[in-house]
PDB file of N, CA and C in Angstrom:
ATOM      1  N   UNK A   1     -12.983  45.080  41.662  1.00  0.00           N
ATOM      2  CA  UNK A   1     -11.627  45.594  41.635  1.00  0.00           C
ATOM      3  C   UNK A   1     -10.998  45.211  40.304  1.00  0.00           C
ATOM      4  N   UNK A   2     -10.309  46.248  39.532  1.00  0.00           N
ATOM      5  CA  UNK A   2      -9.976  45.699  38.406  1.00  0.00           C
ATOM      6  C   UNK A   2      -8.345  46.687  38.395  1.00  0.00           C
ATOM      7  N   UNK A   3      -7.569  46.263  37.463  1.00  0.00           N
ATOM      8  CA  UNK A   3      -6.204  46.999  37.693  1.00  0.00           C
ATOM      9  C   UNK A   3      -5.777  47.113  36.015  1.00  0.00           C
ATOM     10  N   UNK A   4      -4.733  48.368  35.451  1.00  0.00           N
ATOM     11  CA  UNK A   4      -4.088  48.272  34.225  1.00  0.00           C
ATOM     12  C   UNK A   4      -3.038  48.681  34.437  1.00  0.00           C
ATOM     13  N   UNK A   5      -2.101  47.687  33.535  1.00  0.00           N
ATOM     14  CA  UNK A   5      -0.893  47.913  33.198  1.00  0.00           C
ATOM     15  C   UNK A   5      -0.202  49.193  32.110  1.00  0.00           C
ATOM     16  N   UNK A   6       0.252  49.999  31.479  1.00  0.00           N
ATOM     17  CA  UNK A   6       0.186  50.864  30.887  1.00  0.00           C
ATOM     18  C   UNK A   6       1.821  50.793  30.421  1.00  0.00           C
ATOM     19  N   UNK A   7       1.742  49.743  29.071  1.00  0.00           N
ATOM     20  CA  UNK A   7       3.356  50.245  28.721  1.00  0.00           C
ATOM     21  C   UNK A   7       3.435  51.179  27.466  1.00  0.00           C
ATOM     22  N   UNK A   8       4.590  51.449  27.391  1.00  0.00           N
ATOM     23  CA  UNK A   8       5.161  52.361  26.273  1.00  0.00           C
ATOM     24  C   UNK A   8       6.270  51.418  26.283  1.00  0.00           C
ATOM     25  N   UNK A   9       6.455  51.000  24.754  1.00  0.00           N
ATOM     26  CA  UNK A   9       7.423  50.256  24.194  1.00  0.00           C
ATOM     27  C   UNK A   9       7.876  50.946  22.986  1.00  0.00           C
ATOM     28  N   UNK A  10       9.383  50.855  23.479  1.00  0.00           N
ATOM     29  CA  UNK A  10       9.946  51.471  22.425  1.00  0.00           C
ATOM     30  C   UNK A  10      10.200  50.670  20.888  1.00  0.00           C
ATOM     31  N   UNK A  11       9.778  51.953  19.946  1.00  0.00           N
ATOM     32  CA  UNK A  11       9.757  51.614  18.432  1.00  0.00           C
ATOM     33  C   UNK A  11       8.463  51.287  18.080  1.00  0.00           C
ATOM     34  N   UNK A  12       7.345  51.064  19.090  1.00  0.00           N
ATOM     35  CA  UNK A  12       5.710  51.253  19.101  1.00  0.00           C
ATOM     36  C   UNK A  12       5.467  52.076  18.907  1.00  0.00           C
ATOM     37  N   UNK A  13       4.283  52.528  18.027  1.00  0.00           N
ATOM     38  CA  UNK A  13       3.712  54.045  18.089  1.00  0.00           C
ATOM     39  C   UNK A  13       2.342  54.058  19.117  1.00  0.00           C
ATOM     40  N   UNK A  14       1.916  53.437  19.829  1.00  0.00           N
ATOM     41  CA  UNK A  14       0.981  53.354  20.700  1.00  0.00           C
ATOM     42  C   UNK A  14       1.329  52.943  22.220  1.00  0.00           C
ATOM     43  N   UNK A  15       0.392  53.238  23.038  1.00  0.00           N
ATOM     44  CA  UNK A  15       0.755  52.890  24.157  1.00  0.00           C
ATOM     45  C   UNK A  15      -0.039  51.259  24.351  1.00  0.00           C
ATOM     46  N   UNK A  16       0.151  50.408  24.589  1.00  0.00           N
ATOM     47  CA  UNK A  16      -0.423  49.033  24.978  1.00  0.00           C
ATOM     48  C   UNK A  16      -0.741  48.654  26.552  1.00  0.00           C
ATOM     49  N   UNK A  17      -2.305  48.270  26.993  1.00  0.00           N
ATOM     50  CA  UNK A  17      -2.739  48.528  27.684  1.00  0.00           C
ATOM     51  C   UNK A  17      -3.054  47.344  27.906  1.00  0.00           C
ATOM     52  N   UNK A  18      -2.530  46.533  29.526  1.00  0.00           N
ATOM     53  CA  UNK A  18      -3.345  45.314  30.054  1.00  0.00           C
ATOM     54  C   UNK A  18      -4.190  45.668  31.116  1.00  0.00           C
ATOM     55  N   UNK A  19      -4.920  44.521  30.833  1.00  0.00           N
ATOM     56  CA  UNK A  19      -5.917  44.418  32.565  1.00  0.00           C
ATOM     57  C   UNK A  19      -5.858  43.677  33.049  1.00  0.00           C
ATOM     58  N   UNK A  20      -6.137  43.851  34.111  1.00  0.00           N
ATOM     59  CA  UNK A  20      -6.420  41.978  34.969  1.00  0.00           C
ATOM     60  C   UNK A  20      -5.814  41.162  34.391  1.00  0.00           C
ATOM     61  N   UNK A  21      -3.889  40.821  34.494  1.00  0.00           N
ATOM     62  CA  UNK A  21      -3.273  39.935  34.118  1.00  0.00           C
ATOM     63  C   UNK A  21      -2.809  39.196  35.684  1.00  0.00           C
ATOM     64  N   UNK A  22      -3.589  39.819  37.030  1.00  0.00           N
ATOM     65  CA  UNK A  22      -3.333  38.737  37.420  1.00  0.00           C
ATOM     66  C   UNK A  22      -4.030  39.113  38.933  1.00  0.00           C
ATOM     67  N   UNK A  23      -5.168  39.742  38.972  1.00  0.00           N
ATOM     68  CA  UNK A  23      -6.155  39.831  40.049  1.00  0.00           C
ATOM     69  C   UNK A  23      -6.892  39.165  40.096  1.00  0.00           C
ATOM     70  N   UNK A  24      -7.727  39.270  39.308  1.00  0.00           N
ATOM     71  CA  UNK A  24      -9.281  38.524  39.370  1.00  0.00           C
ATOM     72  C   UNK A  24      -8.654  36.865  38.981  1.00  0.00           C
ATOM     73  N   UNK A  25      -9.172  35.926  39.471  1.00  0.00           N
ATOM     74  CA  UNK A  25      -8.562  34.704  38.917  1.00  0.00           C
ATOM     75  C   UNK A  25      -9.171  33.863  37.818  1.00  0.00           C
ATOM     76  N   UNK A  26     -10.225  33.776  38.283  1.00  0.00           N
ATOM     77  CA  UNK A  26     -11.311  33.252  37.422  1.00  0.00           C
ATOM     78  C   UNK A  26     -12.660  33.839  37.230  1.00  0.00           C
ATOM     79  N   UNK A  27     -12.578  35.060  36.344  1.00  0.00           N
ATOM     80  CA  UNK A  27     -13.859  36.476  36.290  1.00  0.00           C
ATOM     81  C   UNK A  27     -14.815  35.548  35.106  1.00  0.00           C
ATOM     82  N   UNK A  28     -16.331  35.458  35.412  1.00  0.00           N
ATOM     83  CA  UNK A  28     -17.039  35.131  34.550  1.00  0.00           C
ATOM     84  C   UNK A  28     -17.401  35.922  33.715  1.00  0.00           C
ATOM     85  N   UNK A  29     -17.991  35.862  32.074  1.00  0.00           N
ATOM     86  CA  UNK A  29     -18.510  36.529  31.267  1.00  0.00           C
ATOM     87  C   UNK A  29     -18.516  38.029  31.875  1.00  0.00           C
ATOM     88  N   UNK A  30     -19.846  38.003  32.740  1.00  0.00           N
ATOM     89  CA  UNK A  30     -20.145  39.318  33.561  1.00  0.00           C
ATOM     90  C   UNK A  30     -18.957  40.432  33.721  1.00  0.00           C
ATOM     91  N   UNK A  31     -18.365  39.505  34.311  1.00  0.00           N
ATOM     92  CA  UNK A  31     -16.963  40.264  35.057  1.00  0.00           C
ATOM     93  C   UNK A  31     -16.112  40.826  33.807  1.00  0.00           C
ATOM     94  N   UNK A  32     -15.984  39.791  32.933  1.00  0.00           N
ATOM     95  CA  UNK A  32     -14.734  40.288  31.750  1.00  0.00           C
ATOM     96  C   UNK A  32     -15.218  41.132  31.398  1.00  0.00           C
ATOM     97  N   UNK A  33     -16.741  41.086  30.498  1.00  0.00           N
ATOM     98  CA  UNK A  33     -17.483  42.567  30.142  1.00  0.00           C
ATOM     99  C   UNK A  33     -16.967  43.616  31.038  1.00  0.00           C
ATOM    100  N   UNK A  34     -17.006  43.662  32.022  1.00  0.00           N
ATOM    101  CA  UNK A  34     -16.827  45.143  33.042  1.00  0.00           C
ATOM    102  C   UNK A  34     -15.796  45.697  32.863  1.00  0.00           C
ATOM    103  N   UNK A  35     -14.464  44.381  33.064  1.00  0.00           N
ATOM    104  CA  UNK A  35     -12.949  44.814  33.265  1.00  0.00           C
ATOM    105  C   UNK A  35     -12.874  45.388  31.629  1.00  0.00           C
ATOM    106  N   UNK A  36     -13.446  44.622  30.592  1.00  0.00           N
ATOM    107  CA  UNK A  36     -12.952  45.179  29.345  1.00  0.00           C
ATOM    108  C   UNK A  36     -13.673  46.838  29.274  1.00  0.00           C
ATOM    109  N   UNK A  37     -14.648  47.466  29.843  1.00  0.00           N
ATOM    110  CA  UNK A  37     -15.054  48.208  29.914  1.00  0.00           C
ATOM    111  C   UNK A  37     -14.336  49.184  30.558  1.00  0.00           C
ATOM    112  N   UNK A  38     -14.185  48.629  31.734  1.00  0.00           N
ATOM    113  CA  UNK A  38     -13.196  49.578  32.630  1.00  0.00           C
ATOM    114  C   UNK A  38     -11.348  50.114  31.626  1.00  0.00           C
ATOM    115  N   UNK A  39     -11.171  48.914  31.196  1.00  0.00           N
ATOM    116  CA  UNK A  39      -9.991  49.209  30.087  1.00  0.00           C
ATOM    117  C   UNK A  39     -10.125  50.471  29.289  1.00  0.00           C
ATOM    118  N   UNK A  40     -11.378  50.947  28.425  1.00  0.00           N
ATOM    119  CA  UNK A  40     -12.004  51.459  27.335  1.00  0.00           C
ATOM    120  C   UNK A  40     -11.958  52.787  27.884  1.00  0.00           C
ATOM    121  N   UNK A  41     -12.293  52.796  29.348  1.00  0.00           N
ATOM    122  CA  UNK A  41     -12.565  54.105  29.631  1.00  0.00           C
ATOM    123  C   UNK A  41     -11.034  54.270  30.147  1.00  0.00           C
ATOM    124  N   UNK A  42     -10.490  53.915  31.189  1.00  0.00           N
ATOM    125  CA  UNK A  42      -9.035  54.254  31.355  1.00  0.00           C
ATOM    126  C   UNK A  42      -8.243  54.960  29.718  1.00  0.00           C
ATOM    127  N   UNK A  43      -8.223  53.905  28.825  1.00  0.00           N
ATOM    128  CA  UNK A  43      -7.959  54.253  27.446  1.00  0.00           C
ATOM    129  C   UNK A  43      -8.386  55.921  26.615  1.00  0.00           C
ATOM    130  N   UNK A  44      -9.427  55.765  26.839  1.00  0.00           N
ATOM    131  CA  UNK A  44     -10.576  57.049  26.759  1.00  0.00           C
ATOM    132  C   UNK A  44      -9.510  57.992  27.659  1.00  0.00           C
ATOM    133  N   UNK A  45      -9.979  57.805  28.942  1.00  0.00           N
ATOM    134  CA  UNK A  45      -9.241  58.968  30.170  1.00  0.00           C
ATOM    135  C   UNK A  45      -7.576  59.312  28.929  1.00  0.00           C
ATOM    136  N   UNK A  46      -7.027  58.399  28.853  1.00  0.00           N
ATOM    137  CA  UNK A  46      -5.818  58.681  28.254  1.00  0.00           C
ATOM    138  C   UNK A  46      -5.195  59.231  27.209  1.00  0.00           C
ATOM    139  N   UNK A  47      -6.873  59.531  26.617  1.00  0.00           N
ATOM    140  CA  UNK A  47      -6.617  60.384  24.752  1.00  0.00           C
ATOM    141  C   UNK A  47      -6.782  59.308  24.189  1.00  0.00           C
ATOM    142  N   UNK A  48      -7.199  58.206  23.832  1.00  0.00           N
ATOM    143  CA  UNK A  48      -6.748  57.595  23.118  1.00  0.00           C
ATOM    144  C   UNK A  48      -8.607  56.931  22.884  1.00  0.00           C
ATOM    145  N   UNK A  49      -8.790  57.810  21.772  1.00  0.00           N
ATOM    146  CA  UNK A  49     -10.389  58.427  21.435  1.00  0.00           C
ATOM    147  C   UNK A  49     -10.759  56.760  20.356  1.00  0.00           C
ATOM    148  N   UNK A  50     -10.326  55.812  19.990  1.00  0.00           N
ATOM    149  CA  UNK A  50     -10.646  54.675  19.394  1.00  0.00           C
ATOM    150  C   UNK A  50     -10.077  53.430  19.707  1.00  0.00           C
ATOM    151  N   UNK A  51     -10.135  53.003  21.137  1.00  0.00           N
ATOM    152  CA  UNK A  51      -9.087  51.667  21.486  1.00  0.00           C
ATOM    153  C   UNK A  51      -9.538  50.872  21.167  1.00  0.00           C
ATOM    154  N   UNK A  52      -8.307  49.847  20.889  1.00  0.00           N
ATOM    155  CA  UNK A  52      -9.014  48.563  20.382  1.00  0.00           C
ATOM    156  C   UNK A  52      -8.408  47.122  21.456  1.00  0.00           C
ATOM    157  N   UNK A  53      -9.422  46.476  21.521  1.00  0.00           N
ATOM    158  CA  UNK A  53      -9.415  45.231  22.582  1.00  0.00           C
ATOM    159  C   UNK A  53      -9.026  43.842  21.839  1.00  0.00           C
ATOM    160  N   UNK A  54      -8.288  43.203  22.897  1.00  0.00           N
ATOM    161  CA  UNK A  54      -7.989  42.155  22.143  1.00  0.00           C
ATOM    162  C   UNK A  54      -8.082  41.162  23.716  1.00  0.00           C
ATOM    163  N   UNK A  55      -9.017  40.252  23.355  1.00  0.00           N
ATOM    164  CA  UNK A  55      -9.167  39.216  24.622  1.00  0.00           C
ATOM    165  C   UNK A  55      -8.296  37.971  24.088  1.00  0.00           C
ATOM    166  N   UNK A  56      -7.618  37.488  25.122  1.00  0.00           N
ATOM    167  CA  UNK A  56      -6.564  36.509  25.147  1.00  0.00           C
ATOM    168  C   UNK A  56      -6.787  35.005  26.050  1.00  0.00           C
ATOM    169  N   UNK A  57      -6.557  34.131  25.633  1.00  0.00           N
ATOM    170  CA  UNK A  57      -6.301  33.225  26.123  1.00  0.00           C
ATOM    171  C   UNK A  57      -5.728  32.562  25.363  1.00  0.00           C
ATOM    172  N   UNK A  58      -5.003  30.649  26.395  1.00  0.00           N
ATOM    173  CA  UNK A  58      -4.066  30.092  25.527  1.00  0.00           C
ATOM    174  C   UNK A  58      -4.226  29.420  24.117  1.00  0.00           C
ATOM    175  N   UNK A  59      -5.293  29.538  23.313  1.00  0.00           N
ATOM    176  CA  UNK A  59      -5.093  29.524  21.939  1.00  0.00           C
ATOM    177  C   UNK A  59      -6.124  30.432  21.716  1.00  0.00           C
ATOM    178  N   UNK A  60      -5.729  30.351  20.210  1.00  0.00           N
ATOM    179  CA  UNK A  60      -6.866  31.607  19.493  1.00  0.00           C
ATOM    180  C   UNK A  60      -7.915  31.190  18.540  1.00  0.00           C
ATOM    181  N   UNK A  61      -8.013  29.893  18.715  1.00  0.00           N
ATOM    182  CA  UNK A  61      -9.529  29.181  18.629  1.00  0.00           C
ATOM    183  C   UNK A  61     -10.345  28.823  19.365  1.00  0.00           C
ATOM    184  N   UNK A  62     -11.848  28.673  19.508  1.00  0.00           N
ATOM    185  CA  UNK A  62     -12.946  28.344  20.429  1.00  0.00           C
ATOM    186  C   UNK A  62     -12.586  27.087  20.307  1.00  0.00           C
ATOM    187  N   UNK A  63     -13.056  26.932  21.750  1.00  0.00           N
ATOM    188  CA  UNK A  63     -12.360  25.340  22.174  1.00  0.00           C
ATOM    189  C   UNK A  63     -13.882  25.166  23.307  1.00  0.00           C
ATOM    190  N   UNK A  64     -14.488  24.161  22.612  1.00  0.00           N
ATOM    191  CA  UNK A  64     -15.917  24.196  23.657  1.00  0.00           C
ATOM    192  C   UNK A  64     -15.332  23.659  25.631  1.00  0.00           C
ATOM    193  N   UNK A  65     -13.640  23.425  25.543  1.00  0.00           N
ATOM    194  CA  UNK A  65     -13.622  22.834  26.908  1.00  0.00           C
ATOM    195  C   UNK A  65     -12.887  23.576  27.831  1.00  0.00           C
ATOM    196  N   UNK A  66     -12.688  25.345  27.017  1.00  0.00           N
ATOM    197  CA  UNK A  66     -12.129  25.724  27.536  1.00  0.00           C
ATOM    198  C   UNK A  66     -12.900  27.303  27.568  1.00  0.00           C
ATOM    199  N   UNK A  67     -12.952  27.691  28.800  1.00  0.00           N
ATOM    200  CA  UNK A  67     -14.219  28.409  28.870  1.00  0.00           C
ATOM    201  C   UNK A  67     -13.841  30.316  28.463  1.00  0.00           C
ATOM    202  N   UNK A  68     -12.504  30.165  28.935  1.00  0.00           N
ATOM    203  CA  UNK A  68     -11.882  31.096  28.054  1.00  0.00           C
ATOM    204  C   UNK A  68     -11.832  31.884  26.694  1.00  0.00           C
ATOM    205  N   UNK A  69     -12.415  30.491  25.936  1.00  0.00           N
ATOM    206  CA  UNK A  69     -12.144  30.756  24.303  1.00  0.00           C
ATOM    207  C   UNK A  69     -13.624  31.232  24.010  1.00  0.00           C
ATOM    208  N   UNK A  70     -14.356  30.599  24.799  1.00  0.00           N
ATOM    209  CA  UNK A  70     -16.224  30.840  24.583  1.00  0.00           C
ATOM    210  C   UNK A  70     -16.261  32.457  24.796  1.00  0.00           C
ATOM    211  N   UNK A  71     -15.810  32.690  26.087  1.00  0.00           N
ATOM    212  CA  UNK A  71     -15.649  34.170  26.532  1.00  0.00           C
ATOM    213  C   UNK A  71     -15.396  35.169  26.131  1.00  0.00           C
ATOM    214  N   UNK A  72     -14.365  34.641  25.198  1.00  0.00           N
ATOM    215  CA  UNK A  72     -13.577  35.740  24.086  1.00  0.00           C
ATOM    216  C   UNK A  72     -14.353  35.874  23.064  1.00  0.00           C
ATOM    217  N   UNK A  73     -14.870  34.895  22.586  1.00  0.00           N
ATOM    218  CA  UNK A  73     -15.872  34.814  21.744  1.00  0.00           C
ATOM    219  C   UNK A  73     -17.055  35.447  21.569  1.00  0.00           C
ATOM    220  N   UNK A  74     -17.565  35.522  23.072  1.00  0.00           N
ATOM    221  CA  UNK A  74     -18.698  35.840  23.166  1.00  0.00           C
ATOM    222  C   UNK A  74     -18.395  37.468  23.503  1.00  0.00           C
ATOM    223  N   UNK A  75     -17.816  37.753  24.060  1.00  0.00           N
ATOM    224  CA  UNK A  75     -17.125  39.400  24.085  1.00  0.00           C
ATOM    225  C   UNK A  75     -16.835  39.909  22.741  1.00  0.00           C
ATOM    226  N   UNK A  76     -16.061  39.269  21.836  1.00  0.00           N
ATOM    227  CA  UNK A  76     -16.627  39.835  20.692  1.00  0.00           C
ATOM    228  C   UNK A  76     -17.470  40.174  19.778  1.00  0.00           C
ATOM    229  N   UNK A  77     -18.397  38.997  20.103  1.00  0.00           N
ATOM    230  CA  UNK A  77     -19.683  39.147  19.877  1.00  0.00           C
ATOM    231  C   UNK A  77     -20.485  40.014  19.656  1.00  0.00           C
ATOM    232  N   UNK A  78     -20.460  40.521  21.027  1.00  0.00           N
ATOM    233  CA  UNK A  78     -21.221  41.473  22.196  1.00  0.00           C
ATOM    234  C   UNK A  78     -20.383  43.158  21.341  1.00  0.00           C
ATOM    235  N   UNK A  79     -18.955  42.896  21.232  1.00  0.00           N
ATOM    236  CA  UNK A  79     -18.534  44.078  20.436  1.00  0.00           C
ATOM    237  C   UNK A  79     -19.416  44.866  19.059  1.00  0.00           C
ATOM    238  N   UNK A  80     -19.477  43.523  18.122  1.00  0.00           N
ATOM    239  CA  UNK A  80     -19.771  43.226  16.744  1.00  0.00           C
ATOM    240  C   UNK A  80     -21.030  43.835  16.848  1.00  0.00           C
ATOM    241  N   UNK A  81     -22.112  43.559  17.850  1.00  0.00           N
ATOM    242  CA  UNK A  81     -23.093  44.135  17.830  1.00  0.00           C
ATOM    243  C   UNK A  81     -23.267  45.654  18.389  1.00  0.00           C
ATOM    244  N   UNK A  82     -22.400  46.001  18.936  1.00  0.00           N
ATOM    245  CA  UNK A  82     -21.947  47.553  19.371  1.00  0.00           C
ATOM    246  C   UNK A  82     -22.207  47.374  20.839  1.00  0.00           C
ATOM    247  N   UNK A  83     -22.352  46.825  21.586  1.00  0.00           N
ATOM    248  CA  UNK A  83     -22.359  46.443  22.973  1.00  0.00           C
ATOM    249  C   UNK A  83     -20.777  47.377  23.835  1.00  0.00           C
ATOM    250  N   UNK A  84     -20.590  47.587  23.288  1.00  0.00           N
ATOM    251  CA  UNK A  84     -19.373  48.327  23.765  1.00  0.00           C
ATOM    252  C   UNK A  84     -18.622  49.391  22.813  1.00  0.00           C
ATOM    253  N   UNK A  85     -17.633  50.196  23.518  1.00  0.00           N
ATOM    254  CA  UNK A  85     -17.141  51.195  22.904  1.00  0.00           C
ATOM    255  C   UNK A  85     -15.960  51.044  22.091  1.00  0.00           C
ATOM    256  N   UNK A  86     -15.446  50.100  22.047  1.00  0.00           N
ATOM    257  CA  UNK A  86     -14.116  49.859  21.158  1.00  0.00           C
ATOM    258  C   UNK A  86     -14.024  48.788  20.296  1.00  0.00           C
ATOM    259  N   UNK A  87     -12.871  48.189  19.254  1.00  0.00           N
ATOM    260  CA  UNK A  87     -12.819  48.117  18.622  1.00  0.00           C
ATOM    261  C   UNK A  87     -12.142  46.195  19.023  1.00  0.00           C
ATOM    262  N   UNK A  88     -12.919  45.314  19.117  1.00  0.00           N
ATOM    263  CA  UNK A  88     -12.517  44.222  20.055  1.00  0.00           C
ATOM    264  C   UNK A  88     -12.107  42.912  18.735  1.00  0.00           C
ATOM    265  N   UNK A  89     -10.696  43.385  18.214  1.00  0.00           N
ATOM    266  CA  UNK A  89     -10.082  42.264  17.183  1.00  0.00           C
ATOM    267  C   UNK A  89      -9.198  41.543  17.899  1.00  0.00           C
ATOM    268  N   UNK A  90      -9.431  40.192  17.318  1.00  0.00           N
ATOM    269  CA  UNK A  90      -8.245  39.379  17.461  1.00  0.00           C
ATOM    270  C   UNK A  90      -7.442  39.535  16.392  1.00  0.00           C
ATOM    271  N   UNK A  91      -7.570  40.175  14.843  1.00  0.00           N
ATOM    272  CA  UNK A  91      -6.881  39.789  14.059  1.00  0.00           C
ATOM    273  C   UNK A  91      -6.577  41.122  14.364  1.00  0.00           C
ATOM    274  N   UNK A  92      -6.533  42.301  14.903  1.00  0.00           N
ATOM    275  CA  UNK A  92      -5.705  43.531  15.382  1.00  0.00           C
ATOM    276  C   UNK A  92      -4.685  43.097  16.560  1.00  0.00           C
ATOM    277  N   UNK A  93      -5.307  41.982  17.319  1.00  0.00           N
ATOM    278  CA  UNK A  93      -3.943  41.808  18.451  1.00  0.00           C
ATOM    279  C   UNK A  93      -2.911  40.952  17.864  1.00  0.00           C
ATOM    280  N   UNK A  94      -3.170  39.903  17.092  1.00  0.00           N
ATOM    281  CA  UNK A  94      -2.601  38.905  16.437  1.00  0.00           C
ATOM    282  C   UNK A  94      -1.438  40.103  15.793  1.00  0.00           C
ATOM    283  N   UNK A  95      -1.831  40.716  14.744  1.00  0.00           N
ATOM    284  CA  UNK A  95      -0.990  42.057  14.212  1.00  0.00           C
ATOM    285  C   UNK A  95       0.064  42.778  14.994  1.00  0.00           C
ATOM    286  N   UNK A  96      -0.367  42.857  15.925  1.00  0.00           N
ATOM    287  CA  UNK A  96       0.170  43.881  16.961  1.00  0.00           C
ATOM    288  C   UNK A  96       1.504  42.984  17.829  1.00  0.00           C
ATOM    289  N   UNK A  97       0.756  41.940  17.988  1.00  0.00           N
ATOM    290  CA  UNK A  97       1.958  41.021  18.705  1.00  0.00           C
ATOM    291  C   UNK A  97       2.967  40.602  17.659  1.00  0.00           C
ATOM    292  N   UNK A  98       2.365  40.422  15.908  1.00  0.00           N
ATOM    293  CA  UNK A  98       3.593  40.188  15.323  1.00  0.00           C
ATOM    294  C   UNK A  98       4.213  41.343  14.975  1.00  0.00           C
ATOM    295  N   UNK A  99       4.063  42.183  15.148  1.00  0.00           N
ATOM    296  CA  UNK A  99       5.029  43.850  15.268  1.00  0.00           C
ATOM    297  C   UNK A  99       5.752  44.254  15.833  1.00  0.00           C
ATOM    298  N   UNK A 100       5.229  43.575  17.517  1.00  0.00           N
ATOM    299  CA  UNK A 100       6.211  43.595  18.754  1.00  0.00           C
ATOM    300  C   UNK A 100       7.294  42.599  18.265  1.00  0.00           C
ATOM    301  N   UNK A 101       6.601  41.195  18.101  1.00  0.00           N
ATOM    302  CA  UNK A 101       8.331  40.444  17.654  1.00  0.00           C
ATOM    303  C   UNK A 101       9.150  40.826  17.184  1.00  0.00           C
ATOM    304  N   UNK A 102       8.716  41.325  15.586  1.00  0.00           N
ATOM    305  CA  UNK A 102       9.537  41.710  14.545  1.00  0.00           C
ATOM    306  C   UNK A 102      10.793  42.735  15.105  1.00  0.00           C
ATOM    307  N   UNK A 103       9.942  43.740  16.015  1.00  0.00           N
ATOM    308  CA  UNK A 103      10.846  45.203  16.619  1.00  0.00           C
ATOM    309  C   UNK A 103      11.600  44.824  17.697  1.00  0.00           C
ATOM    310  N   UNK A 104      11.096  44.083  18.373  1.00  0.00           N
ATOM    311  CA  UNK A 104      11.465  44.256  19.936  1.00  0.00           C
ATOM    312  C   UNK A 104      12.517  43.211  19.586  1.00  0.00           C
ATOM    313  N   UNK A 105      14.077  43.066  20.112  1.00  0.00           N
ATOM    314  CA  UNK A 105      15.128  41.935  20.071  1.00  0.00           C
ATOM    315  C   UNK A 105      15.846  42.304  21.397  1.00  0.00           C
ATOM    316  N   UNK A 106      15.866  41.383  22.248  1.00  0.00           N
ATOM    317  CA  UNK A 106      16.490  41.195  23.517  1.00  0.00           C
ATOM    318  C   UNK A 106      17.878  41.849  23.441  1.00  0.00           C
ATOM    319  N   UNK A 107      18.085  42.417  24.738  1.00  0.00           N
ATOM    320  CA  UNK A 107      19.395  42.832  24.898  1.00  0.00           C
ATOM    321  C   UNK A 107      20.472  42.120  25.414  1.00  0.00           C
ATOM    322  N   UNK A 108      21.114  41.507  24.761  1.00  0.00           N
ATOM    323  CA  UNK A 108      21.898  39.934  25.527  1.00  0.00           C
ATOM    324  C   UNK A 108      23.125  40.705  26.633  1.00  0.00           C
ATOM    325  N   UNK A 109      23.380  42.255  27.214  1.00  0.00           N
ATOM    326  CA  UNK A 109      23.937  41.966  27.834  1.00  0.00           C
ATOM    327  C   UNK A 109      23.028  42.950  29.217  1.00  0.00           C
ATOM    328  N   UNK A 110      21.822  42.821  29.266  1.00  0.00           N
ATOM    329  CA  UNK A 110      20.959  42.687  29.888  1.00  0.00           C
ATOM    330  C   UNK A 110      21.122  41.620  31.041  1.00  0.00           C
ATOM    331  N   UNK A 111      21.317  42.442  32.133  1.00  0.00           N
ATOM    332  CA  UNK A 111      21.364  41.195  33.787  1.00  0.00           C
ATOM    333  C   UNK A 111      19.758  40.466  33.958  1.00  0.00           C
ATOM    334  N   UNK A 112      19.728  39.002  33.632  1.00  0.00           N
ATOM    335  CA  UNK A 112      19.326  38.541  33.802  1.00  0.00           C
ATOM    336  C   UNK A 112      17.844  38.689  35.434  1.00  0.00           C
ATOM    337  N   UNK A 113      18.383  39.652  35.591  1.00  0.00           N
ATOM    338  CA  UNK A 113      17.198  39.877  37.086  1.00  0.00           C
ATOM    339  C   UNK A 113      16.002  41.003  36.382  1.00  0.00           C
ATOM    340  N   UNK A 114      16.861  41.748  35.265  1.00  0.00           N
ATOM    341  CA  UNK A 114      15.997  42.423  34.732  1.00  0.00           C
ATOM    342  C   UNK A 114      15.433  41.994  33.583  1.00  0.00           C
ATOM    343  N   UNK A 115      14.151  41.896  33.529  1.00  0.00           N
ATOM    344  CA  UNK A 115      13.710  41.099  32.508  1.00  0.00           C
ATOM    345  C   UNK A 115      12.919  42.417  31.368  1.00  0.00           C
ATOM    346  N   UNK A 116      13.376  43.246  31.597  1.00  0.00           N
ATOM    347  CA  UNK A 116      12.617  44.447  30.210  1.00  0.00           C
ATOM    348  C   UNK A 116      13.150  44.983  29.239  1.00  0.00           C
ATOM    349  N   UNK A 117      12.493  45.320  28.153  1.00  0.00           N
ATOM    350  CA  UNK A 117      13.205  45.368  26.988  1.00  0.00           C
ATOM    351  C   UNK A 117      13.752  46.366  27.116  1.00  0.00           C
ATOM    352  N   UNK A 118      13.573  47.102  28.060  1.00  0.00           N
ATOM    353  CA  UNK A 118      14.126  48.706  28.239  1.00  0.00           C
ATOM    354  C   UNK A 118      15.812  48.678  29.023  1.00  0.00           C
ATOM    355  N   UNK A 119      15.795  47.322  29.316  1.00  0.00           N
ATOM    356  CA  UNK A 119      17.396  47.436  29.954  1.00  0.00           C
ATOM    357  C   UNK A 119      18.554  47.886  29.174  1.00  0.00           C
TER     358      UNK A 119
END
């Protein structure tokens, strides 16, 4: 079972696409391969003929104690060698998230229950 999120943010020129931010709890190697797969093709289904992946966890260095960072690692890996269909940067998500900062600025008279930039 795998699930995506699908936003459109305004002042983005792309649509930004999550997965599994909060089904699977703890998916091994195996599993992430799939869900990132399953992403690629949803992406694909959507027009969007060159997506690019960005695997996340809480820092963006390999950390041998955190099995997360190996994962990401090793998924890119697995990219680098063409193991998959898209385009799997960290230094494209890194980019992308500092683009969202730069654009995106909270709406301070935004009710607090709503938490989207779209309020």
């Amino acid at each position: 079972m795998s699930h995506i999120f699908i936003f459109e943010v305004p002042d983005y020129p792309r649509l930004l696409l999550v997965s599994d931010a909060a089904i699977i709890i703890a998916p091994d190697l195996a599993a992430k391969k799939d869900i990132v797969q399953n992403a690629i093709d949803c992406a694909i289904a959507l027009g969007i003929s060159q997506p690019r992946v960005a695997v996340l966890a809480a820092v963006e260095t390999v950390h041998p104690a955190m099995s997360a960072t190996i994962d990401a690692a090793s998924l890119a890996k697995m990219a680098h060698r063409g193991q998959s269909s898209a385009d799997w940067s960290m230094d494209h998500w890194r980019s992308t998230m500092r683009s969202l900062r730069q654009r995106w600025r909270p709406n301070t008279s935004c009710p607090r229950s709503q938490a989207t930039p779209t309020c």
